[in-house]
Structure formats: C-alpha cells, structure tokens
C-alpha atoms as a PDB file:
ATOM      1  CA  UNK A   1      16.359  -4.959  -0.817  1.00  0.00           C
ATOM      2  CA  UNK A   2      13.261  -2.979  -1.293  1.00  0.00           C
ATOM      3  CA  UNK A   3      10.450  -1.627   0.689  1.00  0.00           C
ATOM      4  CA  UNK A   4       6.862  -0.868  -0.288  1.00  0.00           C
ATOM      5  CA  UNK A   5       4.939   1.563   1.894  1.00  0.00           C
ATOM      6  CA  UNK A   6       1.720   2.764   2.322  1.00  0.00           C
ATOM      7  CA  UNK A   7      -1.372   3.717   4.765  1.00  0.00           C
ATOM      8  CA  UNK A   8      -4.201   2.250   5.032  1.00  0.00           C
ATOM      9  CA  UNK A   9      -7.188   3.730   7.528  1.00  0.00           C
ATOM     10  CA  UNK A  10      -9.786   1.992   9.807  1.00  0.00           C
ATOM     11  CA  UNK A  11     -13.491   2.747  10.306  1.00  0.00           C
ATOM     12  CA  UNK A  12     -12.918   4.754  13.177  1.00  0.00           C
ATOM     13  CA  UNK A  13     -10.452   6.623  11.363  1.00  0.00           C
ATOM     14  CA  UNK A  14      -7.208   5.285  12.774  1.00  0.00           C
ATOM     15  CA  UNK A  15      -4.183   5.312  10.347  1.00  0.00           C
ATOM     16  CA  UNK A  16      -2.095   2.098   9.525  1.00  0.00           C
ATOM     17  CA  UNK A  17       1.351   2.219   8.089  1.00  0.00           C
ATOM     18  CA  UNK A  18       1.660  -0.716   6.230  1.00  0.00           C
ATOM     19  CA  UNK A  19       4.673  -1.537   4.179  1.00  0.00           C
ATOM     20  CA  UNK A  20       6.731  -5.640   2.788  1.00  0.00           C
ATOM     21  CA  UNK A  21      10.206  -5.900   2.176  1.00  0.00           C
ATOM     22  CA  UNK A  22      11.351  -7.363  -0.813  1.00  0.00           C
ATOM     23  CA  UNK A  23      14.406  -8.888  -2.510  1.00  0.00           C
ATOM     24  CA  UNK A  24      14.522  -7.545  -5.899  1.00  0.00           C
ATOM     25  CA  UNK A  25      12.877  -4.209  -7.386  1.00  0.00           C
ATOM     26  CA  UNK A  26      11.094  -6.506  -9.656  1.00  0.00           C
ATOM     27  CA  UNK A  27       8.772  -8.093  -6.838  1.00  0.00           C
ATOM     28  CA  UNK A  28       8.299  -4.499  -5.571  1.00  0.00           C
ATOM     29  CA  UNK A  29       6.795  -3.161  -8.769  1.00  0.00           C
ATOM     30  CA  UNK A  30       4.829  -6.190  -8.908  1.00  0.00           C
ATOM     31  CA  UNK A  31       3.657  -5.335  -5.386  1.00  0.00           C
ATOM     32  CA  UNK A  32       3.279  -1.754  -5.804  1.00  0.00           C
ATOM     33  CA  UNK A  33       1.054  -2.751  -9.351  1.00  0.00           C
ATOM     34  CA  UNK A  34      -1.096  -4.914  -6.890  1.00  0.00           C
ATOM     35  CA  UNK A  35      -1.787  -2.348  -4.254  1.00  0.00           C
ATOM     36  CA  UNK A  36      -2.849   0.184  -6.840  1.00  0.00           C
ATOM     37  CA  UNK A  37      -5.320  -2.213  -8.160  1.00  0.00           C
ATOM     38  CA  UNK A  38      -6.870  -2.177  -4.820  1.00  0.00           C
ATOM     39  CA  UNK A  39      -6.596   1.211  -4.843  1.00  0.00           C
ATOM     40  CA  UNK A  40      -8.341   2.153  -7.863  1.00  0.00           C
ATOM     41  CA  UNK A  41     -10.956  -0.934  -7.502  1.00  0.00           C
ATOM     42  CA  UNK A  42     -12.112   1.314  -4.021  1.00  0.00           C
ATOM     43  CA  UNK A  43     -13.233   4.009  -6.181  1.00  0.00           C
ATOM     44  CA  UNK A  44     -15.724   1.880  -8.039  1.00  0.00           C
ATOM     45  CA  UNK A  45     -17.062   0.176  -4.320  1.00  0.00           C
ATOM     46  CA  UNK A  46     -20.011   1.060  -2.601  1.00  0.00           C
ATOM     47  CA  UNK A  47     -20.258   0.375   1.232  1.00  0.00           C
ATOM     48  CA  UNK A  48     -17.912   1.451   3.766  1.00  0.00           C
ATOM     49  CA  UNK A  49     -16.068   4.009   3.074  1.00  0.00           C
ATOM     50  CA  UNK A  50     -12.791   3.990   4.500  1.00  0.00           C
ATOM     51  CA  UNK A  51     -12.460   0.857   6.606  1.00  0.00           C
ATOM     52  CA  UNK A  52      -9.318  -1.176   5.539  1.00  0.00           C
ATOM     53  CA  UNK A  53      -9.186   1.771   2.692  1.00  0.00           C
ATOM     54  CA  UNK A  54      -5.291   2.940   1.305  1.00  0.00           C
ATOM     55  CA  UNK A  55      -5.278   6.375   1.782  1.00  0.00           C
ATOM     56  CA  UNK A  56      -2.033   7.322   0.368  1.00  0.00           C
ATOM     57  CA  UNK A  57       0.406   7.236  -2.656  1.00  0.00           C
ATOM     58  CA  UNK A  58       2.035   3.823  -2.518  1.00  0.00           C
ATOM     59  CA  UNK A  59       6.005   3.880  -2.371  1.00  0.00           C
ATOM     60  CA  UNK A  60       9.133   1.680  -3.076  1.00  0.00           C
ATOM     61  CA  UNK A  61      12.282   2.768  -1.285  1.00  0.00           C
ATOM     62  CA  UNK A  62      15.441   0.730  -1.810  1.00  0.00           C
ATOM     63  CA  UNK A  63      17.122  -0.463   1.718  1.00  0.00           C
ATOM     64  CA  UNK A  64      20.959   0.761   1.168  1.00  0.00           C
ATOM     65  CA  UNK A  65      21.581   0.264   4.940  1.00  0.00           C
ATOM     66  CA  UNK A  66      21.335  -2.527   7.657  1.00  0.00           C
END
C-alpha cells in the first residue's frame, strides 16, 4: 500500500494535511500526476490566492507497516 501526501492551505491561512491511500504504486503516480496538474494549473489562475491552494511538494510513501 501507498500513501500520497500533501498540504493544502485555506483563505485564512490555515494548513490542511491532505493525503489517499492506495493499493498499488501505479494508482499513486497516477494520483501524484493529478495533484501536480492542479498544482501547476494554480500558477496560471487569477483570483484567490491561496484558498484550497497545495502549498507543498506532493509525496508517495509506501505503507510497510500495519
């Protein structure tokens, strides 16, 4: 099992850990691809600033332990 983690931040500047748990490292990439999508797609917005915003580098860590 895998885990994809970042942080996302609100528009009164409270921080969000956010992360999914996956099966397989291939639906993590596919995850992780997603969320930098979103990521890079902010740069190009206008608007708010950093409501609902990832702030962070985006993560997979592999569960080896229950």
């Amino acid at each position: 099992m895998f885990i994809v983690k970042w942080v996302e931040m609100d528009d009164v500047f409270s921080y969000y850990p956010q992360c999914k748990v996956v099966k397989t490292y291939e639906e993590a990439r596919v995850i992780k691809s997603d969320m930098e999508e979103i990521l890079e797609s902010q740069y190009e917005q206008n608007g708010d600033i950093f409501s609902g915003k990832i702030i962070s580098e985006i993560y997979i860590y592999e569960i080896t332990e229950m």
